[in-house]
N, C-alpha and C. Protein backbone atom coordinates (compact mmCIF):
# COMPACT_ATOMS: atom_id res chain seq x y z
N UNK A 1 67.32 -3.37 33.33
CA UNK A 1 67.84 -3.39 32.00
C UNK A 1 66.80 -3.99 31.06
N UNK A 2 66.90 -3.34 29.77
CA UNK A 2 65.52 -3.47 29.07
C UNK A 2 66.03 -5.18 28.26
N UNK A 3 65.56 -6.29 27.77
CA UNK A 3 66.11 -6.60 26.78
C UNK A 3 66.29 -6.36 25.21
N UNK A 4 66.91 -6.92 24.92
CA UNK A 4 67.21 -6.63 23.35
C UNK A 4 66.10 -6.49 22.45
N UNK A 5 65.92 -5.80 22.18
CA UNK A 5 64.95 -5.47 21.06
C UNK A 5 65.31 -6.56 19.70
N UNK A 6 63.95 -6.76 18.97
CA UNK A 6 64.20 -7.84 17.35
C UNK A 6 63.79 -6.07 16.46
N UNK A 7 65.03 -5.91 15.82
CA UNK A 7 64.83 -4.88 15.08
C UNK A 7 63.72 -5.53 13.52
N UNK A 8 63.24 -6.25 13.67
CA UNK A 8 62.85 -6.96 12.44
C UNK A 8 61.66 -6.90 12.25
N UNK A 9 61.07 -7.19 13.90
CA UNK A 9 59.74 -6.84 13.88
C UNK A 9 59.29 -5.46 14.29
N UNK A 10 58.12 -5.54 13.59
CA UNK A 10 57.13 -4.49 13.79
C UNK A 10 56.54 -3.72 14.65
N UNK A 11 56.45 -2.96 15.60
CA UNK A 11 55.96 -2.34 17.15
C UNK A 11 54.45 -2.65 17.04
N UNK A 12 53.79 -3.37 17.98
CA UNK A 12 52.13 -3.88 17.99
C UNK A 12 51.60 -2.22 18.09
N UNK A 13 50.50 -2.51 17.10
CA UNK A 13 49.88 -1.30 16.79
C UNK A 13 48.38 -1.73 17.15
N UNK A 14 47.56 -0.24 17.49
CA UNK A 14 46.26 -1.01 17.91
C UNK A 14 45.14 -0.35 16.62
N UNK A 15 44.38 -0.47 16.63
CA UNK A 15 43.24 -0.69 15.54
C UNK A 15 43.04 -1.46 14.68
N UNK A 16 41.86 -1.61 13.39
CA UNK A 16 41.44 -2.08 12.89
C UNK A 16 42.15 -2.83 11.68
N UNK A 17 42.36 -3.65 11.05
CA UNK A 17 42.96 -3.96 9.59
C UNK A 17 42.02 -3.37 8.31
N UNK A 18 42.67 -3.38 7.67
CA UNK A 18 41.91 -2.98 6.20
C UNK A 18 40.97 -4.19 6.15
N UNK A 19 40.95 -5.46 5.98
CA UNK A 19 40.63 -6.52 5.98
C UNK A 19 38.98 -6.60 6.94
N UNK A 20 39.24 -6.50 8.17
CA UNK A 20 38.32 -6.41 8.97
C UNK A 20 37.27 -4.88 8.52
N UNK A 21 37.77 -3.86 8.38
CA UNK A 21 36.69 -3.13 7.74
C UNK A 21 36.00 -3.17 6.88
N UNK A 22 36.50 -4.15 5.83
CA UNK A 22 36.02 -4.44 4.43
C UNK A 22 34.80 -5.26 5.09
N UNK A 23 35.39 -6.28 5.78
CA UNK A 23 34.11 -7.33 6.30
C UNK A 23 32.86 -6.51 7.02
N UNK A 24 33.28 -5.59 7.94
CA UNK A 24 31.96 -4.99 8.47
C UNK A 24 30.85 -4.21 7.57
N UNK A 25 32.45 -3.44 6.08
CA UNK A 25 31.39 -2.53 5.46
C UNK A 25 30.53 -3.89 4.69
N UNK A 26 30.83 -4.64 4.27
CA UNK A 26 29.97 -6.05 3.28
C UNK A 26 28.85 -6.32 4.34
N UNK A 27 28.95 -6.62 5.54
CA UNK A 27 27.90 -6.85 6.32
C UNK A 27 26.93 -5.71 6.45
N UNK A 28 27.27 -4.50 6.52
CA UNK A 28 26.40 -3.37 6.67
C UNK A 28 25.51 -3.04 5.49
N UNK A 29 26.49 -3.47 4.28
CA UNK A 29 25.61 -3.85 3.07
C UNK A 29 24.51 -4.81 2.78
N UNK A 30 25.00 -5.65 3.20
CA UNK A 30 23.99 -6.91 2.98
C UNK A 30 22.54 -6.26 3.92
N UNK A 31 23.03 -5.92 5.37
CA UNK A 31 21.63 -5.79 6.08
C UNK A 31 21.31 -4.56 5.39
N UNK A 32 21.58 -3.76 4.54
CA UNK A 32 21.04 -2.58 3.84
C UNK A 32 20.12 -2.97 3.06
N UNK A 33 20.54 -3.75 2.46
CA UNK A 33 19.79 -4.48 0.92
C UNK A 33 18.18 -5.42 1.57
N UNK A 34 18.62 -6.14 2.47
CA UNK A 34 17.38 -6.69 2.92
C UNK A 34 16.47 -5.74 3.99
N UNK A 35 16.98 -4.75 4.39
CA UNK A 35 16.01 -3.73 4.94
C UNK A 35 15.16 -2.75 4.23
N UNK A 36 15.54 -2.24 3.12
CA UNK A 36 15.54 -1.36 2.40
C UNK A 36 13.83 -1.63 1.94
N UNK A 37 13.71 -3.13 1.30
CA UNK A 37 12.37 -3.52 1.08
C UNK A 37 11.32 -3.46 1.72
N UNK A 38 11.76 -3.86 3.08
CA UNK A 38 10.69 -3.95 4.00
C UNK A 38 10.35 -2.52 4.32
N UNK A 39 11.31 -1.63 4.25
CA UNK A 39 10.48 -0.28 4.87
C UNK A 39 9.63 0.49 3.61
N UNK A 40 10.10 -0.34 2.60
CA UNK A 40 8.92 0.43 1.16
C UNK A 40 7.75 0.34 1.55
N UNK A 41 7.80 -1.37 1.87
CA UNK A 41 6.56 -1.92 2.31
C UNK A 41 5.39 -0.83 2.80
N UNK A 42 6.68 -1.04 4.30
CA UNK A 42 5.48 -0.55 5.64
C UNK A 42 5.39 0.92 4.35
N UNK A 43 6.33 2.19 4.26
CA UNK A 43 5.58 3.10 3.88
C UNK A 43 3.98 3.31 2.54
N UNK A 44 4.45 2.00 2.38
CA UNK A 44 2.92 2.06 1.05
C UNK A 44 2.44 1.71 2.26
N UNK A 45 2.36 0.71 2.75
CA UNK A 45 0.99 0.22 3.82
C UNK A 45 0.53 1.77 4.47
N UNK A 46 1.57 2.15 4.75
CA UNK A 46 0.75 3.52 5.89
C UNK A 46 -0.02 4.94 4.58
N UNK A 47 0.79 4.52 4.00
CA UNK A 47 0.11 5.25 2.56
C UNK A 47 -1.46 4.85 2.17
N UNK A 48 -2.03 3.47 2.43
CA UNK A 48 -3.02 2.66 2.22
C UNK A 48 -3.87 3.75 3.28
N UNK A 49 -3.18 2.77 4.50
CA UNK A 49 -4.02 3.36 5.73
C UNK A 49 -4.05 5.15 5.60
N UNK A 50 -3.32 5.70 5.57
CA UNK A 50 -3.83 7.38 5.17
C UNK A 50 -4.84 7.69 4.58
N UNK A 51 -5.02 7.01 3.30
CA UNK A 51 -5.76 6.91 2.73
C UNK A 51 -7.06 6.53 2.78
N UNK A 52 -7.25 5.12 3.71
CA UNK A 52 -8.55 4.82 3.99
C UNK A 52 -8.83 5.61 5.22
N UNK A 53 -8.12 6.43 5.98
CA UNK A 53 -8.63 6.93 7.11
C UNK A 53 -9.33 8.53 6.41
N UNK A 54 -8.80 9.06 5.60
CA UNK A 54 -9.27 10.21 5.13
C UNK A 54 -10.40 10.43 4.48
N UNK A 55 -10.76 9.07 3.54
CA UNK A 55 -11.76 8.96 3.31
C UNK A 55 -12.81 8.52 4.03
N UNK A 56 -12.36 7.39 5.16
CA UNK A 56 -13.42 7.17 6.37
C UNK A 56 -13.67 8.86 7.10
N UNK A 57 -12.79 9.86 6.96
CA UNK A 57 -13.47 11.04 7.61
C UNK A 57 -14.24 11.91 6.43
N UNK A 58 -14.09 11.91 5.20
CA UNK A 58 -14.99 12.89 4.66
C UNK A 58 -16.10 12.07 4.59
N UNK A 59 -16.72 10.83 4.77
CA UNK A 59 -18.22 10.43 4.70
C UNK A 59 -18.42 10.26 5.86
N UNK A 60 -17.45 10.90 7.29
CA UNK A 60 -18.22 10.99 8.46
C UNK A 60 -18.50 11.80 8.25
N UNK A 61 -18.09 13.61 8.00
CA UNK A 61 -17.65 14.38 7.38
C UNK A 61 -18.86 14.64 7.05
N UNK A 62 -19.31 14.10 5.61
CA UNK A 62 -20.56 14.55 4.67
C UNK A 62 -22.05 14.40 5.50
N UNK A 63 -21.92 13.11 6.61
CA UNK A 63 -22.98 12.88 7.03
C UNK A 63 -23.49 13.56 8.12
N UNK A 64 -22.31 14.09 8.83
CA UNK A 64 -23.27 15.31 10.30
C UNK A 64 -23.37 16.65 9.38
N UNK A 65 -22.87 16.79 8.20
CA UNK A 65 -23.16 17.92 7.05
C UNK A 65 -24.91 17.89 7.07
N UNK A 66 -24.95 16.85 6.64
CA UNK A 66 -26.51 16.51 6.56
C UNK A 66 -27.17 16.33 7.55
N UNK A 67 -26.92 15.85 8.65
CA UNK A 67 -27.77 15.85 10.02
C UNK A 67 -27.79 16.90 10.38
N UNK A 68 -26.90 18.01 10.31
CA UNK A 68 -26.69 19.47 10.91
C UNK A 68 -27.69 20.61 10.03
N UNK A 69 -27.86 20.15 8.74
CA UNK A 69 -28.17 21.72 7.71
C UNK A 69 -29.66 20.95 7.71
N UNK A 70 -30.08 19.55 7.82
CA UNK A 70 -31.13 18.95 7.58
C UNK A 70 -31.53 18.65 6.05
N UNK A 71 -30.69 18.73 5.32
CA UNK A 71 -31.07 18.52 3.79
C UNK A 71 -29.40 16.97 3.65
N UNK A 72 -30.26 16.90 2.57
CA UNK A 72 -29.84 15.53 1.65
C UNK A 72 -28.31 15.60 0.92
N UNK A 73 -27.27 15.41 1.20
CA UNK A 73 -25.59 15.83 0.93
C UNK A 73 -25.73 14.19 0.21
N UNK A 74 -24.36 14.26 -0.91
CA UNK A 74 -23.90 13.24 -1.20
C UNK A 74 -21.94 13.25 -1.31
N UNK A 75 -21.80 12.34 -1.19
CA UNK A 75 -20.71 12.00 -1.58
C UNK A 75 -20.13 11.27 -2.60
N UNK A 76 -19.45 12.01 -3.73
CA UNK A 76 -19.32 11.52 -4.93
C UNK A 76 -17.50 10.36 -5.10
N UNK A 77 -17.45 9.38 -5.23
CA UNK A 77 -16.29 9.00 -5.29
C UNK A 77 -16.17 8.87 -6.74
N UNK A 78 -15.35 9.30 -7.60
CA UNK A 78 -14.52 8.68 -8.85
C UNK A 78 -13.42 7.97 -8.22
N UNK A 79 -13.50 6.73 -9.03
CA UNK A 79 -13.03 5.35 -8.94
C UNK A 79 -11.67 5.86 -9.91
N UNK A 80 -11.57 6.15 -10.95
CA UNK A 80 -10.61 6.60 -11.66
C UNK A 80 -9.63 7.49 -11.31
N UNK A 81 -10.73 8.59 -11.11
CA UNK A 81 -9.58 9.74 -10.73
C UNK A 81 -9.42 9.77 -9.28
N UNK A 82 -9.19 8.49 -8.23
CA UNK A 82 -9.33 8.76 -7.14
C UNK A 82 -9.68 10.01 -6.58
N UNK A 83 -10.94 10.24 -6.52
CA UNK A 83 -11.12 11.90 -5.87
C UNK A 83 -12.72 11.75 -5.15
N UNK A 84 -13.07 12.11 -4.38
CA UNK A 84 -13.86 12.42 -3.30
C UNK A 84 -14.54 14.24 -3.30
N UNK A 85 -15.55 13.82 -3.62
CA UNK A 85 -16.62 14.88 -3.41
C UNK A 85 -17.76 15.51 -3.14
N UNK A 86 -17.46 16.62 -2.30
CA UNK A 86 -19.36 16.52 -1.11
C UNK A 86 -19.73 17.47 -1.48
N UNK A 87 -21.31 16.89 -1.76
CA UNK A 87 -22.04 17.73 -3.01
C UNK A 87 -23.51 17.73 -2.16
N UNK A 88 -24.40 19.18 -2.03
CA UNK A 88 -25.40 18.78 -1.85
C UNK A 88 -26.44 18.86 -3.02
N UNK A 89 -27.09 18.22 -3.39
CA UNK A 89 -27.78 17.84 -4.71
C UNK A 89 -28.63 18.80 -4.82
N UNK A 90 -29.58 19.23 -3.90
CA UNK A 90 -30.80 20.52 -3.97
C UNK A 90 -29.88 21.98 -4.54
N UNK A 91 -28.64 22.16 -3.66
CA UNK A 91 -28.07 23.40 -4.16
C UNK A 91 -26.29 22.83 -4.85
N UNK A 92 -26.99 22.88 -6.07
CA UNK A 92 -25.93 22.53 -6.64
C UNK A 92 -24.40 23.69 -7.12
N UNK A 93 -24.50 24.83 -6.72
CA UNK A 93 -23.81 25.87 -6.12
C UNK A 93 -22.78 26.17 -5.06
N UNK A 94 -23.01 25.32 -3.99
CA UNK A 94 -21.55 25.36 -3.37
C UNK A 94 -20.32 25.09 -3.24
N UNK A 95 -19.69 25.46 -2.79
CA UNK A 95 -18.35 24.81 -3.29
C UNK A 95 -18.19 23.81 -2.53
N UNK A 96 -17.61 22.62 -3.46
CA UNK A 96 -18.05 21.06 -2.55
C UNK A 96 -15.88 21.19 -2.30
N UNK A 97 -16.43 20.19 -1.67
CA UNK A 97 -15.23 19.86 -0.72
C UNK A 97 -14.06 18.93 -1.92
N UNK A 98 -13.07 18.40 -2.20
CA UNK A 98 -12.64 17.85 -2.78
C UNK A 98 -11.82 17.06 -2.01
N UNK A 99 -11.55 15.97 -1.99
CA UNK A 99 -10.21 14.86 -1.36
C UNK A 99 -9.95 13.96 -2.64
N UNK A 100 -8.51 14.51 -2.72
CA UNK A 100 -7.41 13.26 -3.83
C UNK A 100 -6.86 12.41 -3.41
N UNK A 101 -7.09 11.75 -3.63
CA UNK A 101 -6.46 10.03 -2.99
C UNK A 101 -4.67 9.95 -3.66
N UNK A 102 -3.63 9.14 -3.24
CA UNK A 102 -2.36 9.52 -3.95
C UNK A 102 -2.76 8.26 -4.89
N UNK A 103 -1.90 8.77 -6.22
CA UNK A 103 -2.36 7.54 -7.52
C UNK A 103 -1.23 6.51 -7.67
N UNK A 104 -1.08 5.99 -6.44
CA UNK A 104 -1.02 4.28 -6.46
C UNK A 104 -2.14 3.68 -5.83
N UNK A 105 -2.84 4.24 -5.26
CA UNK A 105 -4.31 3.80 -4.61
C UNK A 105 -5.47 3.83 -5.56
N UNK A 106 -5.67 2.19 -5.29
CA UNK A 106 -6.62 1.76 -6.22
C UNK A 106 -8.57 1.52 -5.81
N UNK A 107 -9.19 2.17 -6.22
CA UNK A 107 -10.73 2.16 -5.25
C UNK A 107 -11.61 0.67 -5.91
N UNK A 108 -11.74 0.11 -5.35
CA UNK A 108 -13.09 -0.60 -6.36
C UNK A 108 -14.07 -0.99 -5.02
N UNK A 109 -15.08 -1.24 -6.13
CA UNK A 109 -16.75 -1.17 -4.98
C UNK A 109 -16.87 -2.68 -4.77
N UNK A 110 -17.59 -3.10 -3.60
CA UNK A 110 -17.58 -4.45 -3.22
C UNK A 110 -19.07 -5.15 -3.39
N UNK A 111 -18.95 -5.66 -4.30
CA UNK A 111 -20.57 -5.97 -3.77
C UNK A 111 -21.12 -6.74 -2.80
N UNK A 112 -22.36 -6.60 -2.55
CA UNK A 112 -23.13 -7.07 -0.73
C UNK A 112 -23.13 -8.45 -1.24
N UNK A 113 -22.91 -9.41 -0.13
CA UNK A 113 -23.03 -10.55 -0.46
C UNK A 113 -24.31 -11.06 -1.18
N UNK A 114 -24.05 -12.22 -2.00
CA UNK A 114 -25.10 -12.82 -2.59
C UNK A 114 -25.20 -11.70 -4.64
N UNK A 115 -24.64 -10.70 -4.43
CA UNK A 115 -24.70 -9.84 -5.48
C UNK A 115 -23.67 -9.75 -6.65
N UNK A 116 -23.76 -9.76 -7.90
CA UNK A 116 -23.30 -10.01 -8.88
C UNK A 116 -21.86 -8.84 -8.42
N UNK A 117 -20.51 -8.81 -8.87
CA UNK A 117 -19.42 -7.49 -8.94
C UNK A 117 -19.64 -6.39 -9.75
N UNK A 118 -19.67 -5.21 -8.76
CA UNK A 118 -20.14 -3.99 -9.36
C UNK A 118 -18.93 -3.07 -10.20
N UNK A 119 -19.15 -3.00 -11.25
CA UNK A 119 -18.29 -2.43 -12.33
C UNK A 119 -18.28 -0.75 -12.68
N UNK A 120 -18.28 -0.07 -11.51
CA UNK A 120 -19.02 1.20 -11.49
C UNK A 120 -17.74 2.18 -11.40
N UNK A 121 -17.51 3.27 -12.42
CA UNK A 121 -16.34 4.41 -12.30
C UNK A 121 -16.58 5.20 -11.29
N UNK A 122 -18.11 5.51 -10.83
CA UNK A 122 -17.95 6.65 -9.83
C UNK A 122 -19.39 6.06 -8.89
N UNK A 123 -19.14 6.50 -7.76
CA UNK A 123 -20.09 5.56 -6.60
C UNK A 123 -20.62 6.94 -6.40
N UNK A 124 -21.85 6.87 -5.86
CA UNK A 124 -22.67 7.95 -5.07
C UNK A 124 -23.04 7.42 -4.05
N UNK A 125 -22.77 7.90 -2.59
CA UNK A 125 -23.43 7.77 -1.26
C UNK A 125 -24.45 8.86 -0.93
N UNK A 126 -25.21 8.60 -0.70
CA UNK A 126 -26.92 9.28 -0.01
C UNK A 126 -26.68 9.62 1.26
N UNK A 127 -26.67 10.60 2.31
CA UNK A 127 -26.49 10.68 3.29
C UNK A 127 -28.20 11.85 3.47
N UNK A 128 -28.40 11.21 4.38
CA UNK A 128 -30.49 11.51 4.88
C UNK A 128 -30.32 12.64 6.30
N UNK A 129 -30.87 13.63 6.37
CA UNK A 129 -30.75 14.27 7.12
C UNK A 129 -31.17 13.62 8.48
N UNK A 130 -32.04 12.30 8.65
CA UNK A 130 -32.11 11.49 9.27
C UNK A 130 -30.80 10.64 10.36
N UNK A 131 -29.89 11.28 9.05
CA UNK A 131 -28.47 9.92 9.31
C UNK A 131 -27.81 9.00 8.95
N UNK A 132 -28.90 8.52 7.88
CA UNK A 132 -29.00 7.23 7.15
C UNK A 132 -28.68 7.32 5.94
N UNK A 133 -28.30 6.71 5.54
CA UNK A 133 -26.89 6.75 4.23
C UNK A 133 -27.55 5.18 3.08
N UNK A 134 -26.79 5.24 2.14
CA UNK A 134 -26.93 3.95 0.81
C UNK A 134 -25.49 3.53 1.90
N UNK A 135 -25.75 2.19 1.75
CA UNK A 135 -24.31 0.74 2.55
C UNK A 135 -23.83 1.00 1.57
N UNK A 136 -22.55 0.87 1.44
CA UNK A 136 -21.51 1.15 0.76
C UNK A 136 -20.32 -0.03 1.32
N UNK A 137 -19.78 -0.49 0.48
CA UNK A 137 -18.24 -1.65 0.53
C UNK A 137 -17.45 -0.82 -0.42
N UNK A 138 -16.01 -0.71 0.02
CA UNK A 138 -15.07 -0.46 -1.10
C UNK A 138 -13.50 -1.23 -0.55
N UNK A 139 -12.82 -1.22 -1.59
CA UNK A 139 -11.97 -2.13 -1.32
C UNK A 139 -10.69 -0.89 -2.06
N UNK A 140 -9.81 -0.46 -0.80
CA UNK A 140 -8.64 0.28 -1.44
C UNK A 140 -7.34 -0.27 -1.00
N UNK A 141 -6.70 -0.70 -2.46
CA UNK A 141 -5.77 -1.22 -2.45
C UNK A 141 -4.41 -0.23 -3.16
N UNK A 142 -3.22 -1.07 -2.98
CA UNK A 142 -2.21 -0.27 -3.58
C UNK A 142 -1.14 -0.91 -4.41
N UNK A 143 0.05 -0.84 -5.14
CA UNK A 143 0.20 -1.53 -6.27
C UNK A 143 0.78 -2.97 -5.69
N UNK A 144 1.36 -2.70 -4.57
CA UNK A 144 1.91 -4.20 -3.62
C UNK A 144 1.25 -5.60 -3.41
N UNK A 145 -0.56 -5.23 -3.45
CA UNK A 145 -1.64 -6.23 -3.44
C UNK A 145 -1.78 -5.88 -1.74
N UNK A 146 -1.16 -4.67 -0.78
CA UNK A 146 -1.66 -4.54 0.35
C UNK A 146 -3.30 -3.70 0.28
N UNK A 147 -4.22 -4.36 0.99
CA UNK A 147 -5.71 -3.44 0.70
C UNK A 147 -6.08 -3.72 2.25
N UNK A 148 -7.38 -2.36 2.07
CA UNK A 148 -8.29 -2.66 2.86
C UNK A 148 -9.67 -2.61 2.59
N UNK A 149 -10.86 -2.96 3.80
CA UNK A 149 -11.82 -3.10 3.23
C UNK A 149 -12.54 -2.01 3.97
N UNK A 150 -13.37 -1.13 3.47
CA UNK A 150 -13.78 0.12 3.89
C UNK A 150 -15.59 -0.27 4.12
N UNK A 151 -15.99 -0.20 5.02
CA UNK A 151 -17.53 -0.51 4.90
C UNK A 151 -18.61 0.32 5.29
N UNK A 152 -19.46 0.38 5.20
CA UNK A 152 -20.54 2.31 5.46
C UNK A 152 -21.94 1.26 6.12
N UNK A 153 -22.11 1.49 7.08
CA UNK A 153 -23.57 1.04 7.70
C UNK A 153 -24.44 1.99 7.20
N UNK A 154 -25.53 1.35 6.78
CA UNK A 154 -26.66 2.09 6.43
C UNK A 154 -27.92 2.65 7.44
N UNK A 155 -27.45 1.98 8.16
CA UNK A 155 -28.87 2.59 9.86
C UNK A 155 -27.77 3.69 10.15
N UNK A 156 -26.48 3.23 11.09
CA UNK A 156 -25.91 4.13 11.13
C UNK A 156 -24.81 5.22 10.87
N UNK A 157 -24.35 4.72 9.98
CA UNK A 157 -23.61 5.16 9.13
C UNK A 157 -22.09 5.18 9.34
N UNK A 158 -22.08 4.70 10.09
CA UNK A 158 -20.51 4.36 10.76
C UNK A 158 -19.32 3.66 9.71
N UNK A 159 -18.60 3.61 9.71
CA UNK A 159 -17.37 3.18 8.54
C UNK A 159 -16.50 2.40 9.78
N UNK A 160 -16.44 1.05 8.99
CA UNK A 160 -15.55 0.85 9.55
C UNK A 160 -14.02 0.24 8.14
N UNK A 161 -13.05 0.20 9.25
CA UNK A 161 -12.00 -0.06 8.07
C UNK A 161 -11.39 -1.06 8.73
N UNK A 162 -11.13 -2.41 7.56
CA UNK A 162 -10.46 -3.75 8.33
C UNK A 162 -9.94 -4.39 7.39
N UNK A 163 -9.07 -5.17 7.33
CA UNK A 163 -8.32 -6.09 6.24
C UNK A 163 -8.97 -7.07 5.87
N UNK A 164 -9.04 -7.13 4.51
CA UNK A 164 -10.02 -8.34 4.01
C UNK A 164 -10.27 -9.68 4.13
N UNK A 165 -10.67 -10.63 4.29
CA UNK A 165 -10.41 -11.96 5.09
C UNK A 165 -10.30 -12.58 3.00
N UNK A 166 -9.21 -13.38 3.54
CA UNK A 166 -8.95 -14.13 2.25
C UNK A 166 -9.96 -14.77 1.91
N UNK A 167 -9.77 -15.58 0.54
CA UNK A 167 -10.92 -16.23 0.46
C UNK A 167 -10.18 -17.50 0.29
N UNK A 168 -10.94 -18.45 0.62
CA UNK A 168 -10.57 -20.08 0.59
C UNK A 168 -10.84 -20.38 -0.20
N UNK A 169 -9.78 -21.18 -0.83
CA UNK A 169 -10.23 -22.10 -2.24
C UNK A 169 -10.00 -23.52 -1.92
């Protein structure tokens, strides 16, 4: 025999309350809001790095141009119009190569230690059918203050790309 039922109360029901969903959706919010930033971040950072890697390949790029044909190629950077261009100077006739940088990326030239800051809109690199290139520093940054430092050996012409070491004050 069953007992008496309380007609008064309610039959236990199973799921969630209104209450308790409200709380999970506020929590799912909150970690929305503080995630949201950080992945801007990383995507400018990888935007940086795209950037310095593409340009570390057109002045690898320009330079077996020149070890291969045996004549004198340059590589033209505008600082302004972020843009990249391989030019050989004797035949000024071909169609040079073009690379656009995206315009939150900012170029500026570094000068070699001991040397006054170079204030220059457009850089020219020398690449020698030899191999041997003008040293080159550039510093590409993006509007966050994330940069890197791009560097061109002049024996061998190698680029390397590394994050700038702060400076101590």
């Amino acid at each position: 025999m069953r007992p008496p039922r309380d007609h008064c109360s309610a039959p236990p029901r199973s799921g969630f309350s209104l209450m308790e969903l409200l709380l999970v959706l506020a929590l799912l919010t909150v970690l929305a809001a503080l995630t949201v930033p950080a992945m801007r971040g990383w995507q400018q950072r990888l935007t940086l790095e795209r950037a310095a890697t593409a340009l570390q390949h057109q002045i690898s790029e320009t330079r077996l141009r020149s070890i291969q044909s045996g004549e004198r190629w340059m590589l033209v950077l505008s600082l302004s119009e972020k843009t990249s261009l391989q030019i050989r100077p004797d035949r000024p006739l071909n169609q040079p190569e073009l690379l656009r940088l995206p315009q939150d990326i900012r170029l500026k030239p570094e000068p070699e230690k001991g040397q006054p800051p170079v204030d220059a809109q457009v850089l020219r690199i020398i690449f020698r059918p030899d191999g041997t290139c003008s040293a080159t520093a550039l510093r590409i940054s993006d509007t966050r203050g994330n940069s890197l430092s791009l560097s061109l050996d002049r024996l061998t012409g190698s680029v390397r790309i590394s994050t700038p070491e702060l400076s101590k004050a």
